[in-house]
Protein backbone atom coordinates (compact mmCIF):
# COMPACT_ATOMS: atom_id res chain seq x y z
CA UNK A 1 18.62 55.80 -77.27
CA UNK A 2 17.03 57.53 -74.65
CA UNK A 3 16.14 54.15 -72.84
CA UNK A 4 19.54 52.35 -73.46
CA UNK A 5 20.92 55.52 -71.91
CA UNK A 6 17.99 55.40 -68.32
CA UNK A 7 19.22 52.18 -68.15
CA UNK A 8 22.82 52.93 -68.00
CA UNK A 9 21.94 55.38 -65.14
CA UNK A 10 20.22 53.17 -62.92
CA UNK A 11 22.67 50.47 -63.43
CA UNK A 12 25.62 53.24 -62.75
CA UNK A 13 23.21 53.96 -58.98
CA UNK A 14 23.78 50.16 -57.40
CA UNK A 15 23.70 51.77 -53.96
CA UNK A 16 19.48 52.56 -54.21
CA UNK A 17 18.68 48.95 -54.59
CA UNK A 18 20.99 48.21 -51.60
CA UNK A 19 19.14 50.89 -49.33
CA UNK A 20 15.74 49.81 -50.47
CA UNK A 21 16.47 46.13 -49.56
CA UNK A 22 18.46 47.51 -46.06
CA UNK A 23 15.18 49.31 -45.19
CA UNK A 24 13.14 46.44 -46.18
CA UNK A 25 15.56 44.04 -44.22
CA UNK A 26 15.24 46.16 -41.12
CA UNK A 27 11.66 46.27 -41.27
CA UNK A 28 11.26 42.63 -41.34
CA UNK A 29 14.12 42.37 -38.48
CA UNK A 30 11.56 44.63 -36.35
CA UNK A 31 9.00 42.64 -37.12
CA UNK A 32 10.96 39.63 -36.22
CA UNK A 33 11.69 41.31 -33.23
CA UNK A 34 8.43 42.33 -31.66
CA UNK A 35 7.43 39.06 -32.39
CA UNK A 36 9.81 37.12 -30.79
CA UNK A 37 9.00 39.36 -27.61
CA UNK A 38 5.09 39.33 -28.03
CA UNK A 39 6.04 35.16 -27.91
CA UNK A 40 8.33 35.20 -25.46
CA UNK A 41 5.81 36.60 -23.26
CA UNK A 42 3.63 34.46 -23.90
CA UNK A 43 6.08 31.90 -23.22
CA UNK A 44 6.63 32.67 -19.84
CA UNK A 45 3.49 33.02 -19.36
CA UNK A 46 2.27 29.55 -20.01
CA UNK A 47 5.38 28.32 -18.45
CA UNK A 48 4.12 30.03 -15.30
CA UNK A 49 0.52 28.63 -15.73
CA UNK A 50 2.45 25.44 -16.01
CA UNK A 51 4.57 25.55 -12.39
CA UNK A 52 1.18 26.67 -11.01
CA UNK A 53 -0.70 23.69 -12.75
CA UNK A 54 2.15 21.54 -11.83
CA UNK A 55 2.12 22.39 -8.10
CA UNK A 56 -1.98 22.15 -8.12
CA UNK A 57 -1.84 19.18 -9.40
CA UNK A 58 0.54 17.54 -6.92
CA UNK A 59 -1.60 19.35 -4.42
CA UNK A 60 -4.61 17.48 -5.47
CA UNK A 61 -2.60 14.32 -6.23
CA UNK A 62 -1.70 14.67 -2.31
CA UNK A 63 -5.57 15.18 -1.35
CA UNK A 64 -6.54 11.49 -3.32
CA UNK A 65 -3.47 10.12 -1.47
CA UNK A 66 -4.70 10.98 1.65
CA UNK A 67 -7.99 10.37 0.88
CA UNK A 68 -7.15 7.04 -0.69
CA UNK A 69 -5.19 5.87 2.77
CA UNK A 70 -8.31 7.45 4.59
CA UNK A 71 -10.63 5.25 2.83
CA UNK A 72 -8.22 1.87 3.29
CA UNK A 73 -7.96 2.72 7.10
CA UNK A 74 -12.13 3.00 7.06
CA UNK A 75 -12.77 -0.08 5.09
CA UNK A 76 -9.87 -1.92 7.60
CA UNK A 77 -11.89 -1.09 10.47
CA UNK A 78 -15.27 -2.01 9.29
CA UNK A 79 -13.64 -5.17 9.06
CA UNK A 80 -13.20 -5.07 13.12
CA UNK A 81 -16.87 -4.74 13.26
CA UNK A 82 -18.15 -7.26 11.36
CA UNK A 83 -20.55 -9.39 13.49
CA UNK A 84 -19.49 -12.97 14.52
CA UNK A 85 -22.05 -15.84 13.91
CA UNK A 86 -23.72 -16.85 17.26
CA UNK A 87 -22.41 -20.19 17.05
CA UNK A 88 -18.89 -19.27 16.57
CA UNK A 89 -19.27 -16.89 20.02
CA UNK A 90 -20.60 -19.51 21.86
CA UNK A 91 -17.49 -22.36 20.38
CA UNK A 92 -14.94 -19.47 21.58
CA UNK A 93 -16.80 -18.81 24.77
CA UNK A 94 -16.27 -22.43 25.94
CA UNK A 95 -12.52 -22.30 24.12
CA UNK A 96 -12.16 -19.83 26.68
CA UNK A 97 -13.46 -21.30 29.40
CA UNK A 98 -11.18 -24.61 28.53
CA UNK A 99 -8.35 -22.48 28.33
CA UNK A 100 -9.05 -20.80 31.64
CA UNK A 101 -9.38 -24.39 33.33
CA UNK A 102 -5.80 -25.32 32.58
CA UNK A 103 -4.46 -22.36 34.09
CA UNK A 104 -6.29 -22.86 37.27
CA UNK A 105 -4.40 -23.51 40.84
CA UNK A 106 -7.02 -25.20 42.66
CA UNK A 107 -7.43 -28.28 40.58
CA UNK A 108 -5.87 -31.81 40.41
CA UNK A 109 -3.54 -32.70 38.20
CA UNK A 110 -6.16 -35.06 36.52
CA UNK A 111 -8.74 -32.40 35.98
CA UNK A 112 -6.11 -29.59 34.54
CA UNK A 113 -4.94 -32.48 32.34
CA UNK A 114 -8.67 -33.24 31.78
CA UNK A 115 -9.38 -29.77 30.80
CA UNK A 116 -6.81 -29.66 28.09
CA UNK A 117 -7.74 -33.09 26.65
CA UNK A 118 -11.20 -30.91 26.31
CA UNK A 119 -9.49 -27.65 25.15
CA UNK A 120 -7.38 -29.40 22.14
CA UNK A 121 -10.70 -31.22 21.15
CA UNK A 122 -12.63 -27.76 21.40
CA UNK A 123 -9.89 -26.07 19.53
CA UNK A 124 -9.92 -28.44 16.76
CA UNK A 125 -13.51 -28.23 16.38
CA UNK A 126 -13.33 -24.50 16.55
CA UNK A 127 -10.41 -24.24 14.22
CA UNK A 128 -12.03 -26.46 11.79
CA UNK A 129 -15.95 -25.15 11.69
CA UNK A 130 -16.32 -22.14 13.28
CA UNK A 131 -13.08 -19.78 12.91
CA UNK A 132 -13.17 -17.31 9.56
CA UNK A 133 -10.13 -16.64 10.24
CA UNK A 134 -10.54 -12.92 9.95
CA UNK A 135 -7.41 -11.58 12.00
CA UNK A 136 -3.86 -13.09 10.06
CA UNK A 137 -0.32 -12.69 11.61
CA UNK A 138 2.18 -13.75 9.13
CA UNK A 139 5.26 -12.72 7.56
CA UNK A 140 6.58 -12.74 3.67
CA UNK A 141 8.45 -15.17 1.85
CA UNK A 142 12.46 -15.17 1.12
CA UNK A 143 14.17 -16.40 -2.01
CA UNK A 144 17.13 -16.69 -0.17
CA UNK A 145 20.95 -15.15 -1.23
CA UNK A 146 23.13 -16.23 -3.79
CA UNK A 147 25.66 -16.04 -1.05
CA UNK A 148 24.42 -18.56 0.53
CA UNK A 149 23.59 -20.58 -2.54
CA UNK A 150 19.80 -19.80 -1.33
CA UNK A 151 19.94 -22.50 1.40
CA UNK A 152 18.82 -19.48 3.72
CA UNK A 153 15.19 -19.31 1.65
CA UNK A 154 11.97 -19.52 3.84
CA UNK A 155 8.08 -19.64 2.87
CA UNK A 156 5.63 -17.24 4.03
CA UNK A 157 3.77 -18.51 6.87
CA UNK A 158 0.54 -17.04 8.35
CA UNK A 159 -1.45 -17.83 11.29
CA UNK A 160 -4.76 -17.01 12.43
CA UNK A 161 -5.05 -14.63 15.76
CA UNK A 162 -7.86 -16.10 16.72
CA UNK A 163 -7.41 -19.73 16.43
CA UNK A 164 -3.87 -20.04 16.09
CA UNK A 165 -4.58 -22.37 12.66
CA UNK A 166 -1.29 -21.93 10.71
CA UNK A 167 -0.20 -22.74 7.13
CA UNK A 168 3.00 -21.62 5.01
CA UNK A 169 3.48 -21.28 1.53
CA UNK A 170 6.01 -19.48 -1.07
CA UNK A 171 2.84 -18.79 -3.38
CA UNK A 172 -0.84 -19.49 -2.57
CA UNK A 173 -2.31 -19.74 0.83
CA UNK A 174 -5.24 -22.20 0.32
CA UNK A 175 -6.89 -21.44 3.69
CA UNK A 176 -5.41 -18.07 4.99
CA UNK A 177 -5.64 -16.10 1.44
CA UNK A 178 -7.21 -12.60 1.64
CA UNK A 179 -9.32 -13.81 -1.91
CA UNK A 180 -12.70 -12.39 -0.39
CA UNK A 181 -11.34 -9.31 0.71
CA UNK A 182 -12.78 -9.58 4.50
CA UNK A 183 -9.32 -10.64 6.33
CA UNK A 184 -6.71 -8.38 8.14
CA UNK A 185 -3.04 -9.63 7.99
CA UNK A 186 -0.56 -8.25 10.55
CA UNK A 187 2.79 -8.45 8.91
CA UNK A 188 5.34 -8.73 11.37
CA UNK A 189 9.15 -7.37 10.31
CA UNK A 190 12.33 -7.32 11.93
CA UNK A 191 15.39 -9.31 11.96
CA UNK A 192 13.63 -12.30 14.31
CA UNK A 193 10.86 -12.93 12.13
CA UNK A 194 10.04 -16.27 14.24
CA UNK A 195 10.16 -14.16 17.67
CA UNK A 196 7.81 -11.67 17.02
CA UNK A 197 5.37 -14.32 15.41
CA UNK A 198 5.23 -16.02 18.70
CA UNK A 199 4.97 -13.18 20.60
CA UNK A 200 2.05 -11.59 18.40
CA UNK A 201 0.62 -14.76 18.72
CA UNK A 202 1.34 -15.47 22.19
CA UNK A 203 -0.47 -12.20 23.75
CA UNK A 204 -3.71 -12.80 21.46
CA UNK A 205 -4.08 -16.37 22.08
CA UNK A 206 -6.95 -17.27 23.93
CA UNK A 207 -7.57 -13.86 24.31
CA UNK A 208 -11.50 -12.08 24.80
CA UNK A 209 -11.88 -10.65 21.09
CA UNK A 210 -11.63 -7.23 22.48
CA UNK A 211 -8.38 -7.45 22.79
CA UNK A 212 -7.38 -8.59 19.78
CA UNK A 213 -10.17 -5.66 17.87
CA UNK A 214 -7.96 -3.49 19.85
CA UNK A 215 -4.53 -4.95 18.76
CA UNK A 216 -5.39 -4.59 14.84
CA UNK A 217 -7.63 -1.43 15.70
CA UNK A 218 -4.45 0.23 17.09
CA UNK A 219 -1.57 -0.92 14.02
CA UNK A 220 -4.87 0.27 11.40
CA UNK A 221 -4.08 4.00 13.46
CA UNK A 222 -0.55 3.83 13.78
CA UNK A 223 1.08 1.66 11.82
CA UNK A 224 -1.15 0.99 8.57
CA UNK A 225 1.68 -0.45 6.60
CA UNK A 226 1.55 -3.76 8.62
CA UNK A 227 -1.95 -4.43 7.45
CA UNK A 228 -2.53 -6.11 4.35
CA UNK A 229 -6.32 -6.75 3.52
CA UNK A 230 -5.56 -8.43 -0.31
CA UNK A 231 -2.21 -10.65 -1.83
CA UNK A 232 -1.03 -7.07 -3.45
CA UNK A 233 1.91 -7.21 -1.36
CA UNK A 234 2.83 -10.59 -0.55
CA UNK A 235 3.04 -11.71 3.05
């Protein structure tokens, strides 16, 4: 009786249970709380390291740029400095010399004429056998516009600096490729591709290799992004 009558009393008090599960409620809404903060700084925290990582990392992303360019713009000009065979110096010298005896004032018009019979047949020679070929001028190919139902397409055409051997191509250059890695190509740009080909070509030709080391020496320092020493961008 006693128990049947406890019971009646405890169910007659619903408001204890209530309070005991409003304390325990709060206490686990404290808990919640602190840890949500304890998180949230932690949070921010790592989200700082993060921004800092972030900018570090494009800092050092900026070093093996630079670094990167630095080492293309070294490896270009070793190219300048490779040594020429003897033979081929010697072919060029009398090139040269060929080339200077056509421009001369104080000949006949037999010998000038003379001198370039012997300056195509040195050329030739020179083009054929001795040339590598190792300073390109060229420009990049054009698919042409659908505007034009492509009938404005052109190949890329490349010519040697040195030599003036030529050769175009939409795809695969068979002579003037940059395969072996030991070639500089010149790209030239602009809206008269044609003109400044010639003109490139025009004040290296026949030309003491000085000045043309100093031409490619020159765009390597100023204007890198002419010089192409593989077929990774296509010119």
């Amino acid at each position: 009786m006693r128990s049947i009558l406890k019971e009646d009393r405890m169910k007659s008090m619903p408001g204890r249970h209530s309070a005991n599960q409003r304390k325990t409620l709060k206490m686990a809404l404290r808990t919640t709380k602190s840890k949500i903060r304890r998180d949230s700084r932690v949070v921010r925290s790592v989200e700082a390291a993060i921004v800092d990582l972030k900018s570090r990392l494009k800092l050092f992303h900026d070093k093996v740029n630079d670094s990167q360019n630095q080492q293309s713009r070294i490896e270009a000009n070793l190219l300048l400095f490779l040594d020429f065979s003897p033979e081929f110096t010697a072919k060029r010298s009398e090139l040269l010399k060929f080339a200077a005896d056509m421009e001369r004032k104080d000949i006949t018009v037999k010998e000038a004429e003379d001198a370039a019979s012997r300056y195509d047949e040195c050329q030739k020679v020179f083009q054929e056998e001795y040339c590598p070929h190792r300073f390109l001028v060229g420009y990049s190919a054009y698919e042409g516009s659908s505007s034009n139902d492509y009938d404005d397409a052109y190949p890329s055409y490349r010519a040697c600096a040195i030599c003036q051997t030529s050769e175009n191509d939409y795809k695969n250059f068979k002579l003037l490729n940059l395969a072996a890695g030991d070639r500089l190509l010149y790209r030239v740009s602009g809206r008269s591709l044609d003109k400044e080909m010639t003109d490139t070509l025009k004040n290296l030709a026949d030309k003491p290799m000085k000045v043309i080391i100093d031409f490619y020496q020159n765009t390597i320092a100023n204007d890198y992004w002419r010089i192409d020493r593989s077929e990774s961008k296509p010119a």
